[in-house]
PDB file of N, CA and C in Angstrom:
ATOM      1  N   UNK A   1     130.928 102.518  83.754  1.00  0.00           N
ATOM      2  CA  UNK A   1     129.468 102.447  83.773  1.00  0.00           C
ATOM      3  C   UNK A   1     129.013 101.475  84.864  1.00  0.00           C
ATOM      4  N   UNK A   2     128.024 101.948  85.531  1.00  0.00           N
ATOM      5  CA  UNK A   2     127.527 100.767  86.485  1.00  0.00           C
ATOM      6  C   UNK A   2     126.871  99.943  85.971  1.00  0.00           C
ATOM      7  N   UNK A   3     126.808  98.756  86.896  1.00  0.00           N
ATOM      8  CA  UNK A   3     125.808  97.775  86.126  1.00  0.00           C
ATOM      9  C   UNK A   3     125.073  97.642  87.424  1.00  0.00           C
ATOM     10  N   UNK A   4     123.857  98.489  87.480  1.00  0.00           N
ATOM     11  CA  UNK A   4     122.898  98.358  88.239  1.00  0.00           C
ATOM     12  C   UNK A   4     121.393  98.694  87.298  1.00  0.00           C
ATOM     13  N   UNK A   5     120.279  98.799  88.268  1.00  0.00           N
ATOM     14  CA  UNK A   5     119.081  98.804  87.481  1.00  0.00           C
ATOM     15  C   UNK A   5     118.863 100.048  87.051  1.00  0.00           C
ATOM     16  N   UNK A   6     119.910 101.314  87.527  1.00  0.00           N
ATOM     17  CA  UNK A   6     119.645 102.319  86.814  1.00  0.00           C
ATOM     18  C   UNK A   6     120.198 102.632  85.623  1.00  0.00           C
ATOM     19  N   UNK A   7     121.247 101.745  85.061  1.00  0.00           N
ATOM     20  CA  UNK A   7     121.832 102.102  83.748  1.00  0.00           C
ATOM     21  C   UNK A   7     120.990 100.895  83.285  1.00  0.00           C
ATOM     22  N   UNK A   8     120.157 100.508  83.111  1.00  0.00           N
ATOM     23  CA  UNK A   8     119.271  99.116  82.729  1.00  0.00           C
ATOM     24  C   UNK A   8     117.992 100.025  81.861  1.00  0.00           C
ATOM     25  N   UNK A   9     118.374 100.057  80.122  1.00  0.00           N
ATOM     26  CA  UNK A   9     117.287 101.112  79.867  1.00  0.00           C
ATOM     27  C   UNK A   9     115.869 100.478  79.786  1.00  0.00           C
ATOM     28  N   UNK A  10     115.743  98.568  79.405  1.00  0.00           N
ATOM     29  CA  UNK A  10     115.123  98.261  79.519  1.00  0.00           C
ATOM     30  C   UNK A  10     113.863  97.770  80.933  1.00  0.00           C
ATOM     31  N   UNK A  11     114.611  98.355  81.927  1.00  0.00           N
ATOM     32  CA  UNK A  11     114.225  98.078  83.209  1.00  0.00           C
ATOM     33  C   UNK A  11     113.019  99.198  83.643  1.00  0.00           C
ATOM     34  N   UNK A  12     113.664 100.189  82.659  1.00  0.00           N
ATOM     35  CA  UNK A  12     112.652 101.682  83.697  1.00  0.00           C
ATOM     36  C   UNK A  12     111.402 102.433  82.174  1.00  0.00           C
ATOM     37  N   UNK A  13     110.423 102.579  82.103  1.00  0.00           N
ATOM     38  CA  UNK A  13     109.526 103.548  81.210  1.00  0.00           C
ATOM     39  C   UNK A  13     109.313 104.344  81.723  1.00  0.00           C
ATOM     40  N   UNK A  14     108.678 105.129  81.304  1.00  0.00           N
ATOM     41  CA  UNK A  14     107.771 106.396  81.890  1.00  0.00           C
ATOM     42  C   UNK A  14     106.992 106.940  80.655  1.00  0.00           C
ATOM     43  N   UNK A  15     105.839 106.948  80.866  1.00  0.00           N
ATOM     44  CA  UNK A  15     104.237 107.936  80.042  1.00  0.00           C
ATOM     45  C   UNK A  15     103.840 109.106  80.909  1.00  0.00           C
ATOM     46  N   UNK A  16     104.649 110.150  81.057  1.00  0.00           N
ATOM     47  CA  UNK A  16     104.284 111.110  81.490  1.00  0.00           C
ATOM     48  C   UNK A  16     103.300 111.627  80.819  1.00  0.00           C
ATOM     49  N   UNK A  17     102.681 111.081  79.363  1.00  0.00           N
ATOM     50  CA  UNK A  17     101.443 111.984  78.470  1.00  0.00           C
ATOM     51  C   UNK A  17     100.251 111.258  78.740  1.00  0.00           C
ATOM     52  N   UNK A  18     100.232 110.181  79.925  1.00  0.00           N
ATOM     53  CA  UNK A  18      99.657 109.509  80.301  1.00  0.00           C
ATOM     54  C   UNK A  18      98.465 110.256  81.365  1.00  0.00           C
ATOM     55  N   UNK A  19      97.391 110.318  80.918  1.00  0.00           N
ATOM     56  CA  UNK A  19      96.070 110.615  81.720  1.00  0.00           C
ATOM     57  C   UNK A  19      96.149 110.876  83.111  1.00  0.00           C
ATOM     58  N   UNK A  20      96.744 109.169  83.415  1.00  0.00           N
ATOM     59  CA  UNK A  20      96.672 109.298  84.818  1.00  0.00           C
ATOM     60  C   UNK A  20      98.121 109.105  85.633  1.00  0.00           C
ATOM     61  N   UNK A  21      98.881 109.218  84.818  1.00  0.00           N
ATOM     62  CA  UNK A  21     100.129 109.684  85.511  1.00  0.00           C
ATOM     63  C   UNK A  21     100.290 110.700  86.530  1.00  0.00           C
ATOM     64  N   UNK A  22     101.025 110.448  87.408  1.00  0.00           N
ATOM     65  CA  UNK A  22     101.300 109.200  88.479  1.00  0.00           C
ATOM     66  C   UNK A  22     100.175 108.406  88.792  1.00  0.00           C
ATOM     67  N   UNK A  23      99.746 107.523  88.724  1.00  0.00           N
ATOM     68  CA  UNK A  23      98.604 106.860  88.765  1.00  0.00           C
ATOM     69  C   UNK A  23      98.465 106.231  90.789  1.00  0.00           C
ATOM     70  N   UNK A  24      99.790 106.487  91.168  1.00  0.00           N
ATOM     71  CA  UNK A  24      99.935 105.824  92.452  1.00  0.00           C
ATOM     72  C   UNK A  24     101.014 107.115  93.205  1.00  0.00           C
ATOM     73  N   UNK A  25     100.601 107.317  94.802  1.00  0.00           N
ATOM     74  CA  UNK A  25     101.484 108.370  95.082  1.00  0.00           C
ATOM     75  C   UNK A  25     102.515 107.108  95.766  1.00  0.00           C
ATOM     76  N   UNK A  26     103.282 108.282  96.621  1.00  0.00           N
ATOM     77  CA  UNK A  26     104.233 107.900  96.991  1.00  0.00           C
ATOM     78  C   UNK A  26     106.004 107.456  96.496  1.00  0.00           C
ATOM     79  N   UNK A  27     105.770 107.373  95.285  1.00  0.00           N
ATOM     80  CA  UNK A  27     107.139 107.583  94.544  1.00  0.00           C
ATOM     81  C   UNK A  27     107.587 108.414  93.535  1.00  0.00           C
ATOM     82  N   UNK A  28     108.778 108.976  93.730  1.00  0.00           N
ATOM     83  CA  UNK A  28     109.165 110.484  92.964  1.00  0.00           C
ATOM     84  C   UNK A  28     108.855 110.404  91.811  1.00  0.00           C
ATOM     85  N   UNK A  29     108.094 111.700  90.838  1.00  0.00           N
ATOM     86  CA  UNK A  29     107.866 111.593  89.312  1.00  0.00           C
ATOM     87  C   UNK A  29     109.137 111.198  88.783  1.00  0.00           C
ATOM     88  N   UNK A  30     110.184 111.515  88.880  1.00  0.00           N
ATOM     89  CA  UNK A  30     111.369 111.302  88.394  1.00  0.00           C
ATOM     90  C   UNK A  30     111.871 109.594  88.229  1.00  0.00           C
ATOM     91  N   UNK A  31     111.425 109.171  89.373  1.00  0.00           N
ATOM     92  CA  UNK A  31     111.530 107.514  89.567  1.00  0.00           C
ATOM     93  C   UNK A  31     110.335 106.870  89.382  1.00  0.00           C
ATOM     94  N   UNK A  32     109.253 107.219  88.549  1.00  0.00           N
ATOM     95  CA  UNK A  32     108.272 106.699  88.615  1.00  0.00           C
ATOM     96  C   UNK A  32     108.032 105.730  87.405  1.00  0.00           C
ATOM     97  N   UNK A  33     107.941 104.334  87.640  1.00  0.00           N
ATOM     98  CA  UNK A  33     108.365 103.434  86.540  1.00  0.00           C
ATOM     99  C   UNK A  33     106.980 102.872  86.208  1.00  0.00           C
ATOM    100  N   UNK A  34     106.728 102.951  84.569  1.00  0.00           N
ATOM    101  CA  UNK A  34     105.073 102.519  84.133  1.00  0.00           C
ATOM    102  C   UNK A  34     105.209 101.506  83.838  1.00  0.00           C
ATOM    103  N   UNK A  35     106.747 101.058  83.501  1.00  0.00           N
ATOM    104  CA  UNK A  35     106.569  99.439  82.686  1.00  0.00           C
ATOM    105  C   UNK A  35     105.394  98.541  83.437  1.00  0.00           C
ATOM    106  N   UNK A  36     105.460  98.420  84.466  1.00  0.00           N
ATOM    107  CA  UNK A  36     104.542  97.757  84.507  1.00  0.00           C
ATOM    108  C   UNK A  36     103.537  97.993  85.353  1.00  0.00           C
ATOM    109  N   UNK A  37     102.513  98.749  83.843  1.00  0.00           N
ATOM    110  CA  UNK A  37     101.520  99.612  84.336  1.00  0.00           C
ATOM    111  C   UNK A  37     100.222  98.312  85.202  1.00  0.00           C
ATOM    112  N   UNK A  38     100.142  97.368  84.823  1.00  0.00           N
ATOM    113  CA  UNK A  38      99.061  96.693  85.159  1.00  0.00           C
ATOM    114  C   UNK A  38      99.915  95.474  86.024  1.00  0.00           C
ATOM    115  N   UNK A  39      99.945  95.485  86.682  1.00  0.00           N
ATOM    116  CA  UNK A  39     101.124  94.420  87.932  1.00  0.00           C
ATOM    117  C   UNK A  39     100.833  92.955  87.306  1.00  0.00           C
ATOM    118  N   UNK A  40     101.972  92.566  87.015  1.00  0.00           N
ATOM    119  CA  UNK A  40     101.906  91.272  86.966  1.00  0.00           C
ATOM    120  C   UNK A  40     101.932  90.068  88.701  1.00  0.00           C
ATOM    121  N   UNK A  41     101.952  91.226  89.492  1.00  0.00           N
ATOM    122  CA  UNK A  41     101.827  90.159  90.745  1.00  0.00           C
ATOM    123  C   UNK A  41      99.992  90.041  91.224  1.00  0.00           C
ATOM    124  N   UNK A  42     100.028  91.051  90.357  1.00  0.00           N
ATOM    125  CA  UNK A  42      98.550  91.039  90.872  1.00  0.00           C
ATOM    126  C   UNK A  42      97.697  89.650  90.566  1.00  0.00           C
ATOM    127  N   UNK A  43      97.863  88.797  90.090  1.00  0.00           N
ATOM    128  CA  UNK A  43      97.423  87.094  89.936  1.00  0.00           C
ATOM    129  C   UNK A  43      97.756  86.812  91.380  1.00  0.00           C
ATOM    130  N   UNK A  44      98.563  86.792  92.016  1.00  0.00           N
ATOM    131  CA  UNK A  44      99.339  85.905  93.158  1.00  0.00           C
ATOM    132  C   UNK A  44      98.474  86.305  94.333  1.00  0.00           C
ATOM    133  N   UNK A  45      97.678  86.970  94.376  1.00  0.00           N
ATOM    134  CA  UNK A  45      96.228  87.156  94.917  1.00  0.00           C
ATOM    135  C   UNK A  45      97.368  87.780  96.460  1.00  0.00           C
ATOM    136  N   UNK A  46      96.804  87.352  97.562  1.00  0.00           N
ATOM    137  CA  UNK A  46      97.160  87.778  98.824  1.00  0.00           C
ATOM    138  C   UNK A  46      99.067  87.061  98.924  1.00  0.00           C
ATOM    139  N   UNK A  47      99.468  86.431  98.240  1.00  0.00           N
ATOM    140  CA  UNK A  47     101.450  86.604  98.099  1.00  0.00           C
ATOM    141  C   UNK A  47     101.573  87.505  96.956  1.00  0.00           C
ATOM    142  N   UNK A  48     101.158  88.650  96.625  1.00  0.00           N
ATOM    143  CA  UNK A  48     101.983  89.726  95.798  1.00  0.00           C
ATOM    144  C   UNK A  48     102.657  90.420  96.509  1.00  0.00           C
ATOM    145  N   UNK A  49     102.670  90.335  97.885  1.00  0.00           N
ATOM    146  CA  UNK A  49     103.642  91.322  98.674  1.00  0.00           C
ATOM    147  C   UNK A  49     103.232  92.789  98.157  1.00  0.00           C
ATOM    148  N   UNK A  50     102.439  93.324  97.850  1.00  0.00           N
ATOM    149  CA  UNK A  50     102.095  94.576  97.911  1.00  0.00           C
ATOM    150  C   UNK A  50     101.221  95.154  98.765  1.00  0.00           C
ATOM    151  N   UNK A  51     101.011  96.544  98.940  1.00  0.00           N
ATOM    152  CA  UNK A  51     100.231  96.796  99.771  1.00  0.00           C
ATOM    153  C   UNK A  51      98.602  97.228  98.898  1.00  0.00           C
ATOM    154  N   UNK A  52      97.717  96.090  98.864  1.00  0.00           N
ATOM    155  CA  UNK A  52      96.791  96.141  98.509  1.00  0.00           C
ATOM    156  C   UNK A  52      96.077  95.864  99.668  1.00  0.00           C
ATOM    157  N   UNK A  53      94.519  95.929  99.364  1.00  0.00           N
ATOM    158  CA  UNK A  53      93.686  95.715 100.355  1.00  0.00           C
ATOM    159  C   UNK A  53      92.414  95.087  99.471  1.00  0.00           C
ATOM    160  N   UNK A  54      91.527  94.304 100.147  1.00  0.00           N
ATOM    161  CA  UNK A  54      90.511  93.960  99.594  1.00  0.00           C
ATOM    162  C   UNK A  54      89.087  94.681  99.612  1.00  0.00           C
ATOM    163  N   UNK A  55      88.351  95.157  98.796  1.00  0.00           N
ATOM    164  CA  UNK A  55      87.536  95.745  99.231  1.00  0.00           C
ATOM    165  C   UNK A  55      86.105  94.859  99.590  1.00  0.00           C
ATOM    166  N   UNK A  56      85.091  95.838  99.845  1.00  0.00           N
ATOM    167  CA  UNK A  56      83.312  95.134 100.702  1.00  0.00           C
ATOM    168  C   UNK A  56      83.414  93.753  99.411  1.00  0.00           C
ATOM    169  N   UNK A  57      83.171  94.169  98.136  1.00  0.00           N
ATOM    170  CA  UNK A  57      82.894  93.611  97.362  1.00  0.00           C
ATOM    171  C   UNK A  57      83.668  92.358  96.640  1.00  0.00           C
ATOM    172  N   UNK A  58      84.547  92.346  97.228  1.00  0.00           N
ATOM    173  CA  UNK A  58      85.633  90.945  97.499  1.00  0.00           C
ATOM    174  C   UNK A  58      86.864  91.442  95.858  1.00  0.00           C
ATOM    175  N   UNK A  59      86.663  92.589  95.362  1.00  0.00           N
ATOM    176  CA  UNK A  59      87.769  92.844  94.547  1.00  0.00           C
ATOM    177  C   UNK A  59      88.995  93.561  95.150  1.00  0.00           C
ATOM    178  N   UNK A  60      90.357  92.889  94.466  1.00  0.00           N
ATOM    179  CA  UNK A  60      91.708  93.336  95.241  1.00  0.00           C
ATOM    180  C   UNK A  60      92.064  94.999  94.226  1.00  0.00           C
ATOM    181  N   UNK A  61      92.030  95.453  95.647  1.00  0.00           N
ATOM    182  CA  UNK A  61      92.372  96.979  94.876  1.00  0.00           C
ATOM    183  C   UNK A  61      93.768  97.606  95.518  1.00  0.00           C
ATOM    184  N   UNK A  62      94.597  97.485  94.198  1.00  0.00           N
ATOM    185  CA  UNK A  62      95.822  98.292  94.346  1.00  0.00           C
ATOM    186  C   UNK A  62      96.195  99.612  94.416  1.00  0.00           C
ATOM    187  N   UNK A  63      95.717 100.623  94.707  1.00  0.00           N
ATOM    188  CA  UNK A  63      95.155 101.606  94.741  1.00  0.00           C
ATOM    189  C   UNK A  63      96.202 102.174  95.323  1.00  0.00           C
ATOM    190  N   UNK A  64      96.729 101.966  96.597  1.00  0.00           N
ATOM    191  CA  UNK A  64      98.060 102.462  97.338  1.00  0.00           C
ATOM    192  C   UNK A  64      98.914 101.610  97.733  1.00  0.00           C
ATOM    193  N   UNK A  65      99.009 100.603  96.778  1.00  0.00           N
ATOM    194  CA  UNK A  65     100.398 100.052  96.524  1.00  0.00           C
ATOM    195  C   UNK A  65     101.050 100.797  95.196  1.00  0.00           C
ATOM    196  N   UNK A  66     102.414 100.672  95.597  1.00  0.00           N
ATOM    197  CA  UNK A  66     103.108 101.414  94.535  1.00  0.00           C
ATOM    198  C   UNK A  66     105.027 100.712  94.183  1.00  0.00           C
ATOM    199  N   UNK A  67     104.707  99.628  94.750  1.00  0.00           N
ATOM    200  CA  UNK A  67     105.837  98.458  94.692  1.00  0.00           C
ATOM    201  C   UNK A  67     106.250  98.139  93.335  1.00  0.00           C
ATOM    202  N   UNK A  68     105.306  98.019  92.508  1.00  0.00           N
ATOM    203  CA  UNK A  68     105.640  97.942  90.956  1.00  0.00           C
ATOM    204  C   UNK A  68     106.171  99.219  90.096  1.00  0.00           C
ATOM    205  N   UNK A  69     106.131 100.134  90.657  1.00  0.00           N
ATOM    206  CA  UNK A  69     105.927 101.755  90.192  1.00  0.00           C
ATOM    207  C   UNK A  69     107.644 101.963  90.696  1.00  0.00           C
ATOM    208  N   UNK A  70     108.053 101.244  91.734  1.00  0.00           N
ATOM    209  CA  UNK A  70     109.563 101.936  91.911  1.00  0.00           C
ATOM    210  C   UNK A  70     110.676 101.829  91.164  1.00  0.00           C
ATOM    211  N   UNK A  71     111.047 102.453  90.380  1.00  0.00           N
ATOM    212  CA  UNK A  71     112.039 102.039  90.028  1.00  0.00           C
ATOM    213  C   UNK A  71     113.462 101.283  90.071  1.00  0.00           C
ATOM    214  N   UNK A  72     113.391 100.979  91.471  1.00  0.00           N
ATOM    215  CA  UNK A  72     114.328  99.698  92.289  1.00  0.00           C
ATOM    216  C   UNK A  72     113.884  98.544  92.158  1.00  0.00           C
ATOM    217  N   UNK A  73     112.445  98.390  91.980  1.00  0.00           N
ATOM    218  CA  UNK A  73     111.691  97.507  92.097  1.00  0.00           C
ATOM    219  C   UNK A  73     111.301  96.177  90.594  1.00  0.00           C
ATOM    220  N   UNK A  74     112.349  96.572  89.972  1.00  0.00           N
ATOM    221  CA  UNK A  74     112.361  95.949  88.503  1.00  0.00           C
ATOM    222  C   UNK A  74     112.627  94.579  88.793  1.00  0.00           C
ATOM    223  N   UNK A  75     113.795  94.522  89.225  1.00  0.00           N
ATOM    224  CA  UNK A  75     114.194  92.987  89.881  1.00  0.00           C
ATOM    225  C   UNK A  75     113.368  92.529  90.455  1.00  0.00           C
ATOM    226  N   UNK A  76     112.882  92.735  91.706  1.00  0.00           N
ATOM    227  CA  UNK A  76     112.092  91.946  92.263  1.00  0.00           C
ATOM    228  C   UNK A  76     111.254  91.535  91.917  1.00  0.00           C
ATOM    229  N   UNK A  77     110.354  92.130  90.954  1.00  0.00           N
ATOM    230  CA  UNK A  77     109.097  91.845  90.230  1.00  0.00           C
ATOM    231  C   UNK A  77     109.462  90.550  89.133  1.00  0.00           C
ATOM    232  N   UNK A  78     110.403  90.616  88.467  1.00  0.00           N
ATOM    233  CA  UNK A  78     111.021  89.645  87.791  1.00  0.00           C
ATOM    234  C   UNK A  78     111.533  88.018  88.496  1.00  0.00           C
ATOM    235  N   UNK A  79     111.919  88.938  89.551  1.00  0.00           N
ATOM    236  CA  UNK A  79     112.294  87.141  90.333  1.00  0.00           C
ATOM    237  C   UNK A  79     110.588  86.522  90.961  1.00  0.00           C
ATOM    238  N   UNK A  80     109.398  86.689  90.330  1.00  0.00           N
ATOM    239  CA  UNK A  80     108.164  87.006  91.277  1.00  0.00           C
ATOM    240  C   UNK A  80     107.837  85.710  90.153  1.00  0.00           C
ATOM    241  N   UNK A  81     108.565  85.983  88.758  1.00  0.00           N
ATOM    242  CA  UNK A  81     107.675  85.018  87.267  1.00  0.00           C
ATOM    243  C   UNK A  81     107.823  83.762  88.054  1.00  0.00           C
ATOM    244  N   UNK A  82     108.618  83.283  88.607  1.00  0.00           N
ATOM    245  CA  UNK A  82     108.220  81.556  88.153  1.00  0.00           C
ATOM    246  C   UNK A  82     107.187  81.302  89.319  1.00  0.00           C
ATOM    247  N   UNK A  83     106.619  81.803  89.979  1.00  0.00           N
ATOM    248  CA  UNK A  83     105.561  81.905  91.006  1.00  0.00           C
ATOM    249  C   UNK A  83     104.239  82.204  89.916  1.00  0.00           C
ATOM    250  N   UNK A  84     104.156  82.929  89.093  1.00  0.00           N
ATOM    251  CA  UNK A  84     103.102  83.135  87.808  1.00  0.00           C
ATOM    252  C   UNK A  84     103.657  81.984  87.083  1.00  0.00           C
ATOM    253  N   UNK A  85     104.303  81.332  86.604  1.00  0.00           N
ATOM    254  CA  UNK A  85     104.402  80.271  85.694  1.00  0.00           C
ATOM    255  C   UNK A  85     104.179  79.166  86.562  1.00  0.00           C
ATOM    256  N   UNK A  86     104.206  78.630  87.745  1.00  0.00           N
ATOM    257  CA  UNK A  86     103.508  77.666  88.497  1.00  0.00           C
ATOM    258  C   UNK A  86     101.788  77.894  88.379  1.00  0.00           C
ATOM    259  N   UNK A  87     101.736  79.149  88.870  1.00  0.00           N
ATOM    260  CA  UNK A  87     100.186  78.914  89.009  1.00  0.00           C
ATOM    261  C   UNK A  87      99.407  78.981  87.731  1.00  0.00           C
ATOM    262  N   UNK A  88      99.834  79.667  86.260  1.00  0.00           N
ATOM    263  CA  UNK A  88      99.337  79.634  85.353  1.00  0.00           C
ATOM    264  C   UNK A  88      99.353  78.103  84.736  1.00  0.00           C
ATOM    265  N   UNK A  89     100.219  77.050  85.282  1.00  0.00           N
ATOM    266  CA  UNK A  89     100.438  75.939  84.734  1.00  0.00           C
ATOM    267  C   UNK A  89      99.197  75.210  85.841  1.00  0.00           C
ATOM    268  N   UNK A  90      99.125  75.527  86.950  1.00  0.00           N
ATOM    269  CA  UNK A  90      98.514  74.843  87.923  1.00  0.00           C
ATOM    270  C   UNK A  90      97.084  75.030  87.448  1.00  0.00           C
ATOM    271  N   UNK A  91      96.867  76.352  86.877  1.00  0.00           N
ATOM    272  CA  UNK A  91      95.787  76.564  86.219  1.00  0.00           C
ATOM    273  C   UNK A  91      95.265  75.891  84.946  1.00  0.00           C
ATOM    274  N   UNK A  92      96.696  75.529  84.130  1.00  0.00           N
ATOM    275  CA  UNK A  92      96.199  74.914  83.246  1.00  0.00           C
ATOM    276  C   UNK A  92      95.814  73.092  83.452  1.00  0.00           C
ATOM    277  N   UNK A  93      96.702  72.807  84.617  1.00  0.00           N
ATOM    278  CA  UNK A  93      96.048  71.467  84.950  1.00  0.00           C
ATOM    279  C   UNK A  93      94.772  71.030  85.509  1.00  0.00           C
ATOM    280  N   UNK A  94      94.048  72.360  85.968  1.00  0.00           N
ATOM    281  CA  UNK A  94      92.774  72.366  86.656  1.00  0.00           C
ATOM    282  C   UNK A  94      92.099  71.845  85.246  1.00  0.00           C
ATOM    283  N   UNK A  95      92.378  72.662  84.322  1.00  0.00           N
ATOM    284  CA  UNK A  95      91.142  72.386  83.293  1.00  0.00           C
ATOM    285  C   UNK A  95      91.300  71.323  82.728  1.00  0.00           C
ATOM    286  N   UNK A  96      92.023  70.576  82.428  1.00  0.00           N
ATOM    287  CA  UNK A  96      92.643  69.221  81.678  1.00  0.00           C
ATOM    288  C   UNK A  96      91.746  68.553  82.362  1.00  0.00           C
TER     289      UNK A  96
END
């Protein structure tokens, strides 16, 4: 058995009964990973390394990024937390 992210059952979902499935093009239905339907890089504002863009109205729209959606892409998103656990802490020292 390999030990990569494709024998990793916890690594990959899919909601194909999902509305808006594929919700993002560019990666195969077959490899198309929902776990994480709502990006957790999306906090890290302009360092999420995705391809977002900002729109007129100053909201970040992920729209044709699809970096979270790959199914290769499990790891990386994971090595991304302690960058969210700095700033959620940094956040919590603002308010103190």
């Amino acid at each position: 058995m390999q030990d990569d992210e494709q024998t990793k059952r916890y690594a990959f979902f899919q909601n194909r009964a999902c509305e808006f499935f594929p919700c993002h093009t560019g990666v195969p239905e077959e490899d198309f990973n929902c776990l994480f339907c709502y990006c957790p890089l999306y906090a890290l504002g302009e360092r999420c390394g995705g391809g977002f863009i900002y729109l007129e109205n100053g909201i970040k729209s992920c729209e044709n990024c699809n970096f979270p959606h790959k199914r290769e892409n499990y790891s990386a998103v994971l090595r991304r937390y302690p960058e969210l656990a700095e700033l959620a802490k940094r956040k919590s020292e603002e308010k103190a």
